[in-house]
PDB file of N, CA and C in Angstrom:
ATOM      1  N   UNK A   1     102.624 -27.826   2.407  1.00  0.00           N
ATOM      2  CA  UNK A   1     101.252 -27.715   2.838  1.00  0.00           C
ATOM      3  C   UNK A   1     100.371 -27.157   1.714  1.00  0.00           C
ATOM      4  N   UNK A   2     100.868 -25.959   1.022  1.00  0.00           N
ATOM      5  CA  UNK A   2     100.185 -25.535  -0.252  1.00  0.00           C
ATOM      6  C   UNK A   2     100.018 -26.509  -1.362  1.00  0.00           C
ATOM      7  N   UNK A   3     101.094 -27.541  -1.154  1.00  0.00           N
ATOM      8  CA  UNK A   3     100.894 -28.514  -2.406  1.00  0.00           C
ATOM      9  C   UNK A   3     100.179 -29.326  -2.302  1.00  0.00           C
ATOM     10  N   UNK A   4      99.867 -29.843  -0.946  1.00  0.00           N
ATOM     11  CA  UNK A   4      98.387 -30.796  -0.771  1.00  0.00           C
ATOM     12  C   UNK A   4      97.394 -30.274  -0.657  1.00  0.00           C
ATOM     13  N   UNK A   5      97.328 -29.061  -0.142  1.00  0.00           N
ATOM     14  CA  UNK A   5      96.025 -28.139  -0.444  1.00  0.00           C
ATOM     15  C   UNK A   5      95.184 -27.682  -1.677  1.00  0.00           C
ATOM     16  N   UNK A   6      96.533 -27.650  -2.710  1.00  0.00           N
ATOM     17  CA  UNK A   6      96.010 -27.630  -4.417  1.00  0.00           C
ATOM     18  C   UNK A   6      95.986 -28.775  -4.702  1.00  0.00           C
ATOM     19  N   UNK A   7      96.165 -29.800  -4.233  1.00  0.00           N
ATOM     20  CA  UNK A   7      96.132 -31.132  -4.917  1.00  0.00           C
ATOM     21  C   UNK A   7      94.685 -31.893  -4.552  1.00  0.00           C
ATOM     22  N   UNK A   8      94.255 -31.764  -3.434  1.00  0.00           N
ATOM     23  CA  UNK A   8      92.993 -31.905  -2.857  1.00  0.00           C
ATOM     24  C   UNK A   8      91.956 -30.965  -3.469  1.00  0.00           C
ATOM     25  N   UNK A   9      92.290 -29.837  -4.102  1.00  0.00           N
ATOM     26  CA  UNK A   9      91.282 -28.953  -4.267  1.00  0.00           C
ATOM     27  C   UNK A   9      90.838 -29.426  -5.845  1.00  0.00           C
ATOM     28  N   UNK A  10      92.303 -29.796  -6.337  1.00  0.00           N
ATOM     29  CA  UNK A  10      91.574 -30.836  -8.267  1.00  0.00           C
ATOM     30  C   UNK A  10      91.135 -32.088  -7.868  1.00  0.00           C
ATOM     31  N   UNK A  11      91.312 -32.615  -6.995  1.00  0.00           N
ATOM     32  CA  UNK A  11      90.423 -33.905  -6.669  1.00  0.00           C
ATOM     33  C   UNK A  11      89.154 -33.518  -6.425  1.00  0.00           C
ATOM     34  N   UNK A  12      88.847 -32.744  -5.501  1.00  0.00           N
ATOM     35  CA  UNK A  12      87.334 -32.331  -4.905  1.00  0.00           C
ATOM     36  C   UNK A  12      86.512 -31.876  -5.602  1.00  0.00           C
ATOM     37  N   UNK A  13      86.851 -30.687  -6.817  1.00  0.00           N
ATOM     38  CA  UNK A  13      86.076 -30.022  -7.601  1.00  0.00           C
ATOM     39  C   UNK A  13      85.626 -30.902  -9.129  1.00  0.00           C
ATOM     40  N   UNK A  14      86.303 -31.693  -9.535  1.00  0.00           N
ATOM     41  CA  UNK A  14      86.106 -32.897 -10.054  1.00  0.00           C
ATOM     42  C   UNK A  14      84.963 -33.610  -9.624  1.00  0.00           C
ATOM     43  N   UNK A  15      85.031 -34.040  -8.683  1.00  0.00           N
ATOM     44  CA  UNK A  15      84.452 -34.592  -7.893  1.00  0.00           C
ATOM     45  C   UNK A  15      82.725 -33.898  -7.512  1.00  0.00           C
ATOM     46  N   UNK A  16      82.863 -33.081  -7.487  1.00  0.00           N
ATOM     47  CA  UNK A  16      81.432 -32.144  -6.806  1.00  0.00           C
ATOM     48  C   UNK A  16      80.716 -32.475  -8.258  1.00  0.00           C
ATOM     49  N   UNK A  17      81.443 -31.591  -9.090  1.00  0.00           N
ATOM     50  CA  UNK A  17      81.074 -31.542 -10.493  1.00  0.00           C
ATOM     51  C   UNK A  17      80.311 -32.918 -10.923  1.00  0.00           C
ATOM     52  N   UNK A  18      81.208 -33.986 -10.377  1.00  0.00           N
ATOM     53  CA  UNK A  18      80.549 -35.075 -11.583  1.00  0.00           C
ATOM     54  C   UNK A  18      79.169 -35.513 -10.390  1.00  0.00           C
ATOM     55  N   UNK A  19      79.199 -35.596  -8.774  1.00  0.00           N
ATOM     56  CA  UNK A  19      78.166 -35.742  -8.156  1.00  0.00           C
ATOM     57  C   UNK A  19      77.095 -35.250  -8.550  1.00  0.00           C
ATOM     58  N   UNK A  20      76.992 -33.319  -8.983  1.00  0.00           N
ATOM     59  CA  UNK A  20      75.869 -32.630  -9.055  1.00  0.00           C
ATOM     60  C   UNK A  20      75.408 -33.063 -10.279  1.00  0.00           C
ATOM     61  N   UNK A  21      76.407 -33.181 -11.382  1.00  0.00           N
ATOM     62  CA  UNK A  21      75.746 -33.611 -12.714  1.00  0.00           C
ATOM     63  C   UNK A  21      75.213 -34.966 -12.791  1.00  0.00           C
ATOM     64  N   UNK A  22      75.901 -35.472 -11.956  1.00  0.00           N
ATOM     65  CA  UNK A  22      74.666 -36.823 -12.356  1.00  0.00           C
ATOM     66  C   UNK A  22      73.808 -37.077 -11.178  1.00  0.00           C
ATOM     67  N   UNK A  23      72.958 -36.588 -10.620  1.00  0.00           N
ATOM     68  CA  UNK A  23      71.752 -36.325  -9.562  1.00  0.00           C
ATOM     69  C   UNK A  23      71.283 -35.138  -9.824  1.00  0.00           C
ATOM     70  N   UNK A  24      71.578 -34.601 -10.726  1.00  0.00           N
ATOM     71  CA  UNK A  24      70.510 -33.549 -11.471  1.00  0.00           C
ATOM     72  C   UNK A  24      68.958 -34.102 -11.634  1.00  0.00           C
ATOM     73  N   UNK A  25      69.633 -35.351 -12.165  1.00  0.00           N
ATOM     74  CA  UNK A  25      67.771 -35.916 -13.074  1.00  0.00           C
ATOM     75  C   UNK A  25      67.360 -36.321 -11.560  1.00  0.00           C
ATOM     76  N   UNK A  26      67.955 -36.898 -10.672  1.00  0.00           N
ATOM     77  CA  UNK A  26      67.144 -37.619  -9.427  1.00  0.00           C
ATOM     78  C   UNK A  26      66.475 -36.380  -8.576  1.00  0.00           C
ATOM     79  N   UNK A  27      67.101 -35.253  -8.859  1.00  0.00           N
ATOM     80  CA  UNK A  27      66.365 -34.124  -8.017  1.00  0.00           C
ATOM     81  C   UNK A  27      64.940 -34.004  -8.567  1.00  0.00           C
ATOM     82  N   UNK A  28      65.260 -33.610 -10.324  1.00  0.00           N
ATOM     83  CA  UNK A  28      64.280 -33.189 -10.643  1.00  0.00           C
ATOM     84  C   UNK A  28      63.242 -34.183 -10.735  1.00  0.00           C
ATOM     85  N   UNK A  29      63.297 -35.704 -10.482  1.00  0.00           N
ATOM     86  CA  UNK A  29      62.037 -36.391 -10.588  1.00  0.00           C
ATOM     87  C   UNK A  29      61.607 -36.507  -8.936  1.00  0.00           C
ATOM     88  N   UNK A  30      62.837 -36.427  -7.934  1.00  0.00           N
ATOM     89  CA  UNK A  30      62.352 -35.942  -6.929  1.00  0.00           C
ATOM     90  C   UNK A  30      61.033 -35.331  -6.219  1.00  0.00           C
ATOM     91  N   UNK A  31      61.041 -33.967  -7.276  1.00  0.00           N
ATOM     92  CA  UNK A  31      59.505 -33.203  -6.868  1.00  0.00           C
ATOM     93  C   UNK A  31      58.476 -33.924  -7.385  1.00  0.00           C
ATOM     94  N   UNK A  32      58.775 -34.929  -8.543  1.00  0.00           N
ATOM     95  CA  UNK A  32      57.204 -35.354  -8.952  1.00  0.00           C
ATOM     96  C   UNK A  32      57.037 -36.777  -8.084  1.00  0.00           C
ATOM     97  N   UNK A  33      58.140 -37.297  -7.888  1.00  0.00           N
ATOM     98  CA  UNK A  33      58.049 -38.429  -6.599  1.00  0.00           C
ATOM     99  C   UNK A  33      56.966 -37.631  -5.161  1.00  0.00           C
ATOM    100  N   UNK A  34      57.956 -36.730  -4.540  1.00  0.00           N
ATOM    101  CA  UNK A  34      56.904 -35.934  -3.871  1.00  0.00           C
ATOM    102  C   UNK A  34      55.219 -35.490  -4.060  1.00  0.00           C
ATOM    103  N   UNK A  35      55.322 -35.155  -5.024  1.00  0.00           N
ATOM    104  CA  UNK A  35      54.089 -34.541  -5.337  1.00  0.00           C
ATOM    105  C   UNK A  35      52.956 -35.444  -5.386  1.00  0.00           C
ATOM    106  N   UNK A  36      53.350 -36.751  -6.126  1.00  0.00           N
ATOM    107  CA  UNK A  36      52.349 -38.369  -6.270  1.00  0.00           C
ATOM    108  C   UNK A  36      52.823 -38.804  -4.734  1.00  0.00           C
ATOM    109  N   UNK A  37      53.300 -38.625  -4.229  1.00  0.00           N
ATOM    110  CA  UNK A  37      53.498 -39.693  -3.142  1.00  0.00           C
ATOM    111  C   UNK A  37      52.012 -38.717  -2.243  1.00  0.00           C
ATOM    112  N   UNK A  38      52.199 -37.073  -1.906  1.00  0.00           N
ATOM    113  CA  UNK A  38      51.388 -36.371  -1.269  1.00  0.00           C
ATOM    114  C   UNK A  38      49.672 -36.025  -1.589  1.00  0.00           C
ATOM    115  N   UNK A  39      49.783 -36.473  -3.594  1.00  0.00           N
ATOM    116  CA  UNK A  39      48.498 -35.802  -4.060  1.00  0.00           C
ATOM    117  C   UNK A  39      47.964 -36.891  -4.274  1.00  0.00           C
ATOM    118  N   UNK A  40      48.463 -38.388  -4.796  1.00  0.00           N
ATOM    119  CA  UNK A  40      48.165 -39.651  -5.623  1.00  0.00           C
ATOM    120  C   UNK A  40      47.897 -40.974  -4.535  1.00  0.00           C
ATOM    121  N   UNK A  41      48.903 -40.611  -4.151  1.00  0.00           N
ATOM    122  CA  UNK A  41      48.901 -42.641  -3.503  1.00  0.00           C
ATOM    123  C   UNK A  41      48.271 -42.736  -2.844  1.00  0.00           C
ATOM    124  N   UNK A  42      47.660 -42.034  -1.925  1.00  0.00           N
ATOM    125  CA  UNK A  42      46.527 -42.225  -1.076  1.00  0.00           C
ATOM    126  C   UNK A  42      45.379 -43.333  -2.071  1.00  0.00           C
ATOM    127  N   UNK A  43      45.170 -42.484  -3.455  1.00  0.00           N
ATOM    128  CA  UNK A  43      44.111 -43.487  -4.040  1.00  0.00           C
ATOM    129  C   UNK A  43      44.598 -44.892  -5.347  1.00  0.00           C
ATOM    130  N   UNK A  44      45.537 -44.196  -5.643  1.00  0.00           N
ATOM    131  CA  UNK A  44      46.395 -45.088  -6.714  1.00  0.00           C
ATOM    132  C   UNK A  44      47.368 -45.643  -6.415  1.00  0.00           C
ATOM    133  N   UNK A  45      47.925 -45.839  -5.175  1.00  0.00           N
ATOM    134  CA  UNK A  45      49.029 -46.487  -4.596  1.00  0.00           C
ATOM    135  C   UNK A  45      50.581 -46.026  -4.404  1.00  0.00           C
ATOM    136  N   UNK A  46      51.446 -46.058  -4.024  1.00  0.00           N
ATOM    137  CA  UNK A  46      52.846 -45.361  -3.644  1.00  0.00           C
ATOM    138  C   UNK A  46      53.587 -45.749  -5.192  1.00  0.00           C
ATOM    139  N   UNK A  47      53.374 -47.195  -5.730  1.00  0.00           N
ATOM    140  CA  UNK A  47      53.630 -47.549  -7.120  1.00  0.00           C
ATOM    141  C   UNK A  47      53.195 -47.587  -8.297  1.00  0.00           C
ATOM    142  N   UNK A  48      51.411 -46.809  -7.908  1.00  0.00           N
ATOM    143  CA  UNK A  48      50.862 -46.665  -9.569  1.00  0.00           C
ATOM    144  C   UNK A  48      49.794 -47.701  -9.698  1.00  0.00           C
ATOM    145  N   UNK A  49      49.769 -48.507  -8.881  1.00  0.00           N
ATOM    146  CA  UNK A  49      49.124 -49.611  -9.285  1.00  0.00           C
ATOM    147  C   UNK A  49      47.964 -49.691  -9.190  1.00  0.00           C
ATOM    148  N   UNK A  50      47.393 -48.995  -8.176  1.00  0.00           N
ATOM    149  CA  UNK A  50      45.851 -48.370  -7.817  1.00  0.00           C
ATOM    150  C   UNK A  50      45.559 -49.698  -6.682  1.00  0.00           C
ATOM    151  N   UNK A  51      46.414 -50.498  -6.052  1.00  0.00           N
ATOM    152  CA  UNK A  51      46.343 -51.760  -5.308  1.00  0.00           C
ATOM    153  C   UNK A  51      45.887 -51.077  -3.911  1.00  0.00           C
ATOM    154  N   UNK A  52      45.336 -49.995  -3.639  1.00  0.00           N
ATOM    155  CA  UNK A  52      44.708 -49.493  -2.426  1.00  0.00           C
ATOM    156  C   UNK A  52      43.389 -50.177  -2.574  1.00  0.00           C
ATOM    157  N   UNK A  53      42.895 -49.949  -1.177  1.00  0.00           N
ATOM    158  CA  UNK A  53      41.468 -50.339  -0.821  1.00  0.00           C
ATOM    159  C   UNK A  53      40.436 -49.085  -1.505  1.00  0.00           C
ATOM    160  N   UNK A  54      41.268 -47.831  -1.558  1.00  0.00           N
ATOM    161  CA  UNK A  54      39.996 -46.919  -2.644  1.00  0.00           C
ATOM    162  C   UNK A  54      40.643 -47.430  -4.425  1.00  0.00           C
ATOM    163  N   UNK A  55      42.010 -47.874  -4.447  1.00  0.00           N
ATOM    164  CA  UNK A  55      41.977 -47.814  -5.396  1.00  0.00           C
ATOM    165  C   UNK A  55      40.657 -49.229  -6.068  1.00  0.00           C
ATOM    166  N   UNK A  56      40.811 -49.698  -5.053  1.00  0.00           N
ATOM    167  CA  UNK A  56      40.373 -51.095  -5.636  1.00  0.00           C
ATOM    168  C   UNK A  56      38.608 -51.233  -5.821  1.00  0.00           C
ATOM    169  N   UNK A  57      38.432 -50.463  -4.759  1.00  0.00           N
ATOM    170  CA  UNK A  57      36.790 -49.815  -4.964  1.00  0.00           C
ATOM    171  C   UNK A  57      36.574 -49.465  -6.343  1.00  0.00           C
ATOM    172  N   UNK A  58      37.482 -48.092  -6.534  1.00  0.00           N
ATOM    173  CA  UNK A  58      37.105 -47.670  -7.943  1.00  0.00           C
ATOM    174  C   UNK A  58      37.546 -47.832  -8.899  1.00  0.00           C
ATOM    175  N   UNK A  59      38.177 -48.952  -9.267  1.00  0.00           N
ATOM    176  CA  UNK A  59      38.737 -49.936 -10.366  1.00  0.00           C
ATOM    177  C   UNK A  59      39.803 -49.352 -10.805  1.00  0.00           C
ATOM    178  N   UNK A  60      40.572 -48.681 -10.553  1.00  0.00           N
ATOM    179  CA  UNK A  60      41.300 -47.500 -11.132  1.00  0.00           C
ATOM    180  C   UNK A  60      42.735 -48.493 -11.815  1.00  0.00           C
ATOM    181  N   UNK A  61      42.785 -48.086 -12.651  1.00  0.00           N
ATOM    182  CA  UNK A  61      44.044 -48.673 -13.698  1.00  0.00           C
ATOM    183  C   UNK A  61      45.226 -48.257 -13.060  1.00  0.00           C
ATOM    184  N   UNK A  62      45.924 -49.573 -13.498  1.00  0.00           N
ATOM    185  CA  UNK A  62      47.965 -49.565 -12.908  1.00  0.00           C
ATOM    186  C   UNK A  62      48.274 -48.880 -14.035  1.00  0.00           C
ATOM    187  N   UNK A  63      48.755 -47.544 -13.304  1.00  0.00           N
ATOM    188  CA  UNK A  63      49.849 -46.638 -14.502  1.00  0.00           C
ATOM    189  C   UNK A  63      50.842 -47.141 -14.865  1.00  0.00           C
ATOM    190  N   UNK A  64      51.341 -48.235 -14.811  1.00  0.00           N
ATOM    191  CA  UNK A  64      52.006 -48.970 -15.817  1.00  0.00           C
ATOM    192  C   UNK A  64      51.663 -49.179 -16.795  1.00  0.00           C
ATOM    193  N   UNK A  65      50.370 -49.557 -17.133  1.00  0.00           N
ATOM    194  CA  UNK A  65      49.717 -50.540 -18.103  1.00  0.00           C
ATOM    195  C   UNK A  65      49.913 -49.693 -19.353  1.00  0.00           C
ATOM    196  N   UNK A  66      49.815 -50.682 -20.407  1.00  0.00           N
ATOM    197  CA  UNK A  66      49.655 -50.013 -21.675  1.00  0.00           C
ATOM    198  C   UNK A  66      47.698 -49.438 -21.706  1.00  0.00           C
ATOM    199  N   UNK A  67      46.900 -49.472 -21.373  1.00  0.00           N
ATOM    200  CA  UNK A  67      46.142 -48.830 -21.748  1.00  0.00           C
ATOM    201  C   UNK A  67      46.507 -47.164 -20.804  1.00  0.00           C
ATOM    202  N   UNK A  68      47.201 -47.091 -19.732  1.00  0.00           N
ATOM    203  CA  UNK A  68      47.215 -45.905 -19.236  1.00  0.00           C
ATOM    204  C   UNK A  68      48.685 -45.099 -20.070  1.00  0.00           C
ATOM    205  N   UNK A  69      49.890 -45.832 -20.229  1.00  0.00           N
ATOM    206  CA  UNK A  69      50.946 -45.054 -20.799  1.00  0.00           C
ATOM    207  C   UNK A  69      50.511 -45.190 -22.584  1.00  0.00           C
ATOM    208  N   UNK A  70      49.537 -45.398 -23.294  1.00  0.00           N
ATOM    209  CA  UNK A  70      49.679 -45.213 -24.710  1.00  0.00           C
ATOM    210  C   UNK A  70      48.436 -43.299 -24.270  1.00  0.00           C
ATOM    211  N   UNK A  71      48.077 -43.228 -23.723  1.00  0.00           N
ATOM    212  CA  UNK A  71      47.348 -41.868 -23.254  1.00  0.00           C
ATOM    213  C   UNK A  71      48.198 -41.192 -23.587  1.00  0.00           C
ATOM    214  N   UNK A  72      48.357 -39.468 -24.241  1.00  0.00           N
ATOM    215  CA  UNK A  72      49.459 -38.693 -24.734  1.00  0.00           C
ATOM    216  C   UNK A  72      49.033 -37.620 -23.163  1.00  0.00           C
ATOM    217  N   UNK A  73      50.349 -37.603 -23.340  1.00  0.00           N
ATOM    218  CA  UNK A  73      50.651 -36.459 -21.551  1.00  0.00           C
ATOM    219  C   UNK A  73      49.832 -35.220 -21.709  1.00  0.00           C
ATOM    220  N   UNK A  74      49.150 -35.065 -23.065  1.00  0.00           N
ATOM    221  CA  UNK A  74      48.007 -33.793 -23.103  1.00  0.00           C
ATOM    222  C   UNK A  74      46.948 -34.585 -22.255  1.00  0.00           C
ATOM    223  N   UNK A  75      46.391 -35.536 -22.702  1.00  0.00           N
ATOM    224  CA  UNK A  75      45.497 -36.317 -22.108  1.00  0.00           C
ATOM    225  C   UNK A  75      45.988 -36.857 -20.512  1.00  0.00           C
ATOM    226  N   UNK A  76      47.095 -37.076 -20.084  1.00  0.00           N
ATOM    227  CA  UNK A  76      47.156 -37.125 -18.896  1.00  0.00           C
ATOM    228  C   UNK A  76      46.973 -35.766 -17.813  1.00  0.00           C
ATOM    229  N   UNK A  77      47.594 -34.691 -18.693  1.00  0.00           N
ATOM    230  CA  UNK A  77      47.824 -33.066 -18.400  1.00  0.00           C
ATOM    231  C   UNK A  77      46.123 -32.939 -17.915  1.00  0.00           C
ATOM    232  N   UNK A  78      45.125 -33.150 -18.872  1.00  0.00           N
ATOM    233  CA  UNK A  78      43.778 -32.879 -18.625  1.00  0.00           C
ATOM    234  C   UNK A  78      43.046 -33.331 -17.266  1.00  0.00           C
ATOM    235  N   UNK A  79      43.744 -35.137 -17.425  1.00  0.00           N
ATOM    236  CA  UNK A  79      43.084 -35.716 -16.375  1.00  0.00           C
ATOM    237  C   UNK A  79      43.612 -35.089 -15.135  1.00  0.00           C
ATOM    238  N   UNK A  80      44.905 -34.923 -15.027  1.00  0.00           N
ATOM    239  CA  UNK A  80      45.023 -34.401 -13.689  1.00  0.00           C
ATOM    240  C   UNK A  80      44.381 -32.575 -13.510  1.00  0.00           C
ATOM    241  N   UNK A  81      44.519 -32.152 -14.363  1.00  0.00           N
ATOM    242  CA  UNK A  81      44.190 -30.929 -14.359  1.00  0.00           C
ATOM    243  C   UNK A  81      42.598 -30.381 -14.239  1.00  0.00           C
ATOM    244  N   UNK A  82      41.261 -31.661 -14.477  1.00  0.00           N
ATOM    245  CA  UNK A  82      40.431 -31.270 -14.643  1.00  0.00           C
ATOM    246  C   UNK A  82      39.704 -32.398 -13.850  1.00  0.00           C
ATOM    247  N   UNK A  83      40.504 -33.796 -13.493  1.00  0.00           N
ATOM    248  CA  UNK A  83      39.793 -34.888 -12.908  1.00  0.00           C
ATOM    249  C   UNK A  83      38.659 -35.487 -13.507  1.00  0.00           C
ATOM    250  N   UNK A  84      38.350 -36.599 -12.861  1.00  0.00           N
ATOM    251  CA  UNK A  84      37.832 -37.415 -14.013  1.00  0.00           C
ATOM    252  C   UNK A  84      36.370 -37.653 -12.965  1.00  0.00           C
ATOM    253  N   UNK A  85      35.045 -37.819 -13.517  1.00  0.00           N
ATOM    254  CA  UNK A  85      33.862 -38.254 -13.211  1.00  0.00           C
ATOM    255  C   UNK A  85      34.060 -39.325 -11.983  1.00  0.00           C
ATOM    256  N   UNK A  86      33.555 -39.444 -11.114  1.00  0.00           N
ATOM    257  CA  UNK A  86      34.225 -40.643 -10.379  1.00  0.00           C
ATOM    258  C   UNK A  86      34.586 -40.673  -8.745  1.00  0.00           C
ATOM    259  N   UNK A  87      35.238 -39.483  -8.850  1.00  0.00           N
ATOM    260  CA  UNK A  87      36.193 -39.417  -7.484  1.00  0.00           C
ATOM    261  C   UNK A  87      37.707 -38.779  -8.054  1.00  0.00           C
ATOM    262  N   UNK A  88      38.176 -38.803  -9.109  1.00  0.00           N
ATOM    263  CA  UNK A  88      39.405 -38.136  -9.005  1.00  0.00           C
ATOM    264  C   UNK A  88      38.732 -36.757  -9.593  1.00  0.00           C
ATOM    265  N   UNK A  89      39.701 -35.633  -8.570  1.00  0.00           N
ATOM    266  CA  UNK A  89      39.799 -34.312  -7.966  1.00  0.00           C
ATOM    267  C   UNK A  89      40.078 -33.842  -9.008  1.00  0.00           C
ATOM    268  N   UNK A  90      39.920 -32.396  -9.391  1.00  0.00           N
ATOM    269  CA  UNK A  90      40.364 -31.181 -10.178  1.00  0.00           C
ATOM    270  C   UNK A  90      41.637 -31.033  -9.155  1.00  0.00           C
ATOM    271  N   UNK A  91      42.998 -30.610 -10.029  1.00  0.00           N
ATOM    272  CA  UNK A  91      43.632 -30.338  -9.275  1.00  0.00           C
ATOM    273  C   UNK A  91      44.254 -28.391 -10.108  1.00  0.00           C
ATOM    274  N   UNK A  92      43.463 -28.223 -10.633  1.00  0.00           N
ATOM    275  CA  UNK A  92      43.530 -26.876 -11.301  1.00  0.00           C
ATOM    276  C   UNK A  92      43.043 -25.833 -10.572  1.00  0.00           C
ATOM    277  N   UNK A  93      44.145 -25.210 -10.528  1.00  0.00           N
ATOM    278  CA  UNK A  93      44.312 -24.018  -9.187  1.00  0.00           C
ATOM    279  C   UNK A  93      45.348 -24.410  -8.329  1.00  0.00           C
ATOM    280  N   UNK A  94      45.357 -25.620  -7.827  1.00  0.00           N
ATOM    281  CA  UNK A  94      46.050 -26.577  -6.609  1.00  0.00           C
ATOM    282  C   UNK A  94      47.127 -26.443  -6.717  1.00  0.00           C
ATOM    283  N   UNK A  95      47.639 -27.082  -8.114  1.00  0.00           N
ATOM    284  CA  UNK A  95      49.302 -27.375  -8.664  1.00  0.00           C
ATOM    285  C   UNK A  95      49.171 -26.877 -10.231  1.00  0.00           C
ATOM    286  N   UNK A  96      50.946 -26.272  -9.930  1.00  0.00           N
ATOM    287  CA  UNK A  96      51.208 -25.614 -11.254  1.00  0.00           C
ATOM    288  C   UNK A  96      51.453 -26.306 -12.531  1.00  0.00           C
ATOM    289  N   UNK A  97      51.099 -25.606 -13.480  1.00  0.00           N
ATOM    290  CA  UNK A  97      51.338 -26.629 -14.820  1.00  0.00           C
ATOM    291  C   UNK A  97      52.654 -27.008 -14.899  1.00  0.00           C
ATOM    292  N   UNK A  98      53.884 -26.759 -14.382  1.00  0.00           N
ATOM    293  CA  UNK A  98      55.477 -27.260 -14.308  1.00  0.00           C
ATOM    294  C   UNK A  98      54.970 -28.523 -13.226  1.00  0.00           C
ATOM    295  N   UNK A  99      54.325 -28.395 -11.914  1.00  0.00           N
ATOM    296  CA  UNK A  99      53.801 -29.553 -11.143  1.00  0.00           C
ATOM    297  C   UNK A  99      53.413 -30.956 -12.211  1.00  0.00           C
ATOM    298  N   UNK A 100      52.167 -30.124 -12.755  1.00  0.00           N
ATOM    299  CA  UNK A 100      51.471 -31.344 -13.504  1.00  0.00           C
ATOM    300  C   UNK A 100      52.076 -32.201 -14.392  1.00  0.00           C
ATOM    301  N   UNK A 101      52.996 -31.200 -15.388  1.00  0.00           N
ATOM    302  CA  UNK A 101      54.388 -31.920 -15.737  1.00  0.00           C
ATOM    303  C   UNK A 101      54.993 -33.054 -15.373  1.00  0.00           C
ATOM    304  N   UNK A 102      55.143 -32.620 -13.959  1.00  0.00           N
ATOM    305  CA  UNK A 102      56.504 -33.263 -12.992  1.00  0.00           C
ATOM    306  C   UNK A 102      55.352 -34.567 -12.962  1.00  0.00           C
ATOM    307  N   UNK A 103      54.304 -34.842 -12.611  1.00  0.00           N
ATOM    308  CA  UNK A 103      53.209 -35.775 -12.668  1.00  0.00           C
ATOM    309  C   UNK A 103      53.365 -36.863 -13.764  1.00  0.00           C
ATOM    310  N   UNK A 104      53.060 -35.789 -14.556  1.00  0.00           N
ATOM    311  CA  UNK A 104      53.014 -36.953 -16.191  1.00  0.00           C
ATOM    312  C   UNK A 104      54.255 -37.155 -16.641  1.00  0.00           C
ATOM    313  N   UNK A 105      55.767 -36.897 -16.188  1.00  0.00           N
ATOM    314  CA  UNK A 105      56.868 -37.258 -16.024  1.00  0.00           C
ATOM    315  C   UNK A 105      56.954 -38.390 -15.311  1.00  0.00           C
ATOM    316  N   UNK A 106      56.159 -38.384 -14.127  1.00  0.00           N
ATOM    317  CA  UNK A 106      56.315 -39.750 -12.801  1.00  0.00           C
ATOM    318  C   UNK A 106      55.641 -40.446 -13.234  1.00  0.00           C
ATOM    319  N   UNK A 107      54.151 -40.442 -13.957  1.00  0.00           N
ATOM    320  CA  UNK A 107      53.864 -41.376 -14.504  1.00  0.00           C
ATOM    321  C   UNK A 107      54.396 -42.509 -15.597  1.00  0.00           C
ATOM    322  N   UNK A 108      55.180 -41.594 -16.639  1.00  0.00           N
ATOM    323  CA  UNK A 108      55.641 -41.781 -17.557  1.00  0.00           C
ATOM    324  C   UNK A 108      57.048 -42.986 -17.263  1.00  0.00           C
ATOM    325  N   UNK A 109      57.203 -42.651 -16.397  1.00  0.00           N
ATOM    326  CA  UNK A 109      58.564 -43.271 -15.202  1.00  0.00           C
ATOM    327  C   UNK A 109      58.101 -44.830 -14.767  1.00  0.00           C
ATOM    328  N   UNK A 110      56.215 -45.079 -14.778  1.00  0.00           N
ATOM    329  CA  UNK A 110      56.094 -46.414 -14.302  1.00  0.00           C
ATOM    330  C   UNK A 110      55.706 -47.079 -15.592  1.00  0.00           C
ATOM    331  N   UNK A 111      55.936 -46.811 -16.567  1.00  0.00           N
ATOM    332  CA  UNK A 111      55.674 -48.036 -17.326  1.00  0.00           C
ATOM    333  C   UNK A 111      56.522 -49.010 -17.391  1.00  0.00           C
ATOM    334  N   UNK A 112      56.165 -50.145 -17.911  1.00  0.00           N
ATOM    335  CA  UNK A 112      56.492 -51.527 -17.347  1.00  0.00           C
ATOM    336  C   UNK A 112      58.168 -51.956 -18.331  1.00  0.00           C
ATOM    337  N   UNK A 113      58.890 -52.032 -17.803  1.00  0.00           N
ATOM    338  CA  UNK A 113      60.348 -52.003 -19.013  1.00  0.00           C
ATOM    339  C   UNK A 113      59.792 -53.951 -19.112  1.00  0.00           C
TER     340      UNK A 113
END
């Protein structure tokens, strides 16, 4: 009984190990999935594309595109952080600069392979 009990226990811990290490990265883009799905898509869409009825009002660019991913993540950092003339929000105060991060990480995530 002890010998299948240690024998199950090097299978399992193996095992945990290689699960947690590789869904590390899916956690951590996790929160910025969250965060655009709760702060963003309402106006830019669930995929970036801005294919909403506000997105489409206010012409708003597919974060895919090369004119939105050649922008350096300081310049994205700003836009979200200070909002843009228009209709997009200041979100400074709102969400933390590790948040805004996690943002220009998710963005960074839709450009077009």
């Amino acid at each position: 009984m002890n010998y299948q009990r240690n024998r199950m226990r090097r299978g399992v811990l193996p095992l945990a190990f290689c699960i947690f290490a590789f869904s590390a990265p899916l956690w951590a883009q996790g929160d910025g999935v969250t965060l655009f799905k709760s702060k963003c898509a309402a106006c830019h869409g669930a995929d970036g594309s801005g294919n909403t009825p506000v997105g489409k009002s206010m012409k708003l660019r597919d974060f895919s595109s090369a004119d939105v991913q050649k922008q350096t993540d300081a310049e994205l950092t700003a836009i979200i952080t200070d909002g843009k003339a228009g209709g997009m929000p200041s979100y400074k105060g709102k969400l933390t600069d590790d948040q805004i991060k996690q943002l220009v990480s998710f963005i960074r995530g839709l450009a077009k392979k």
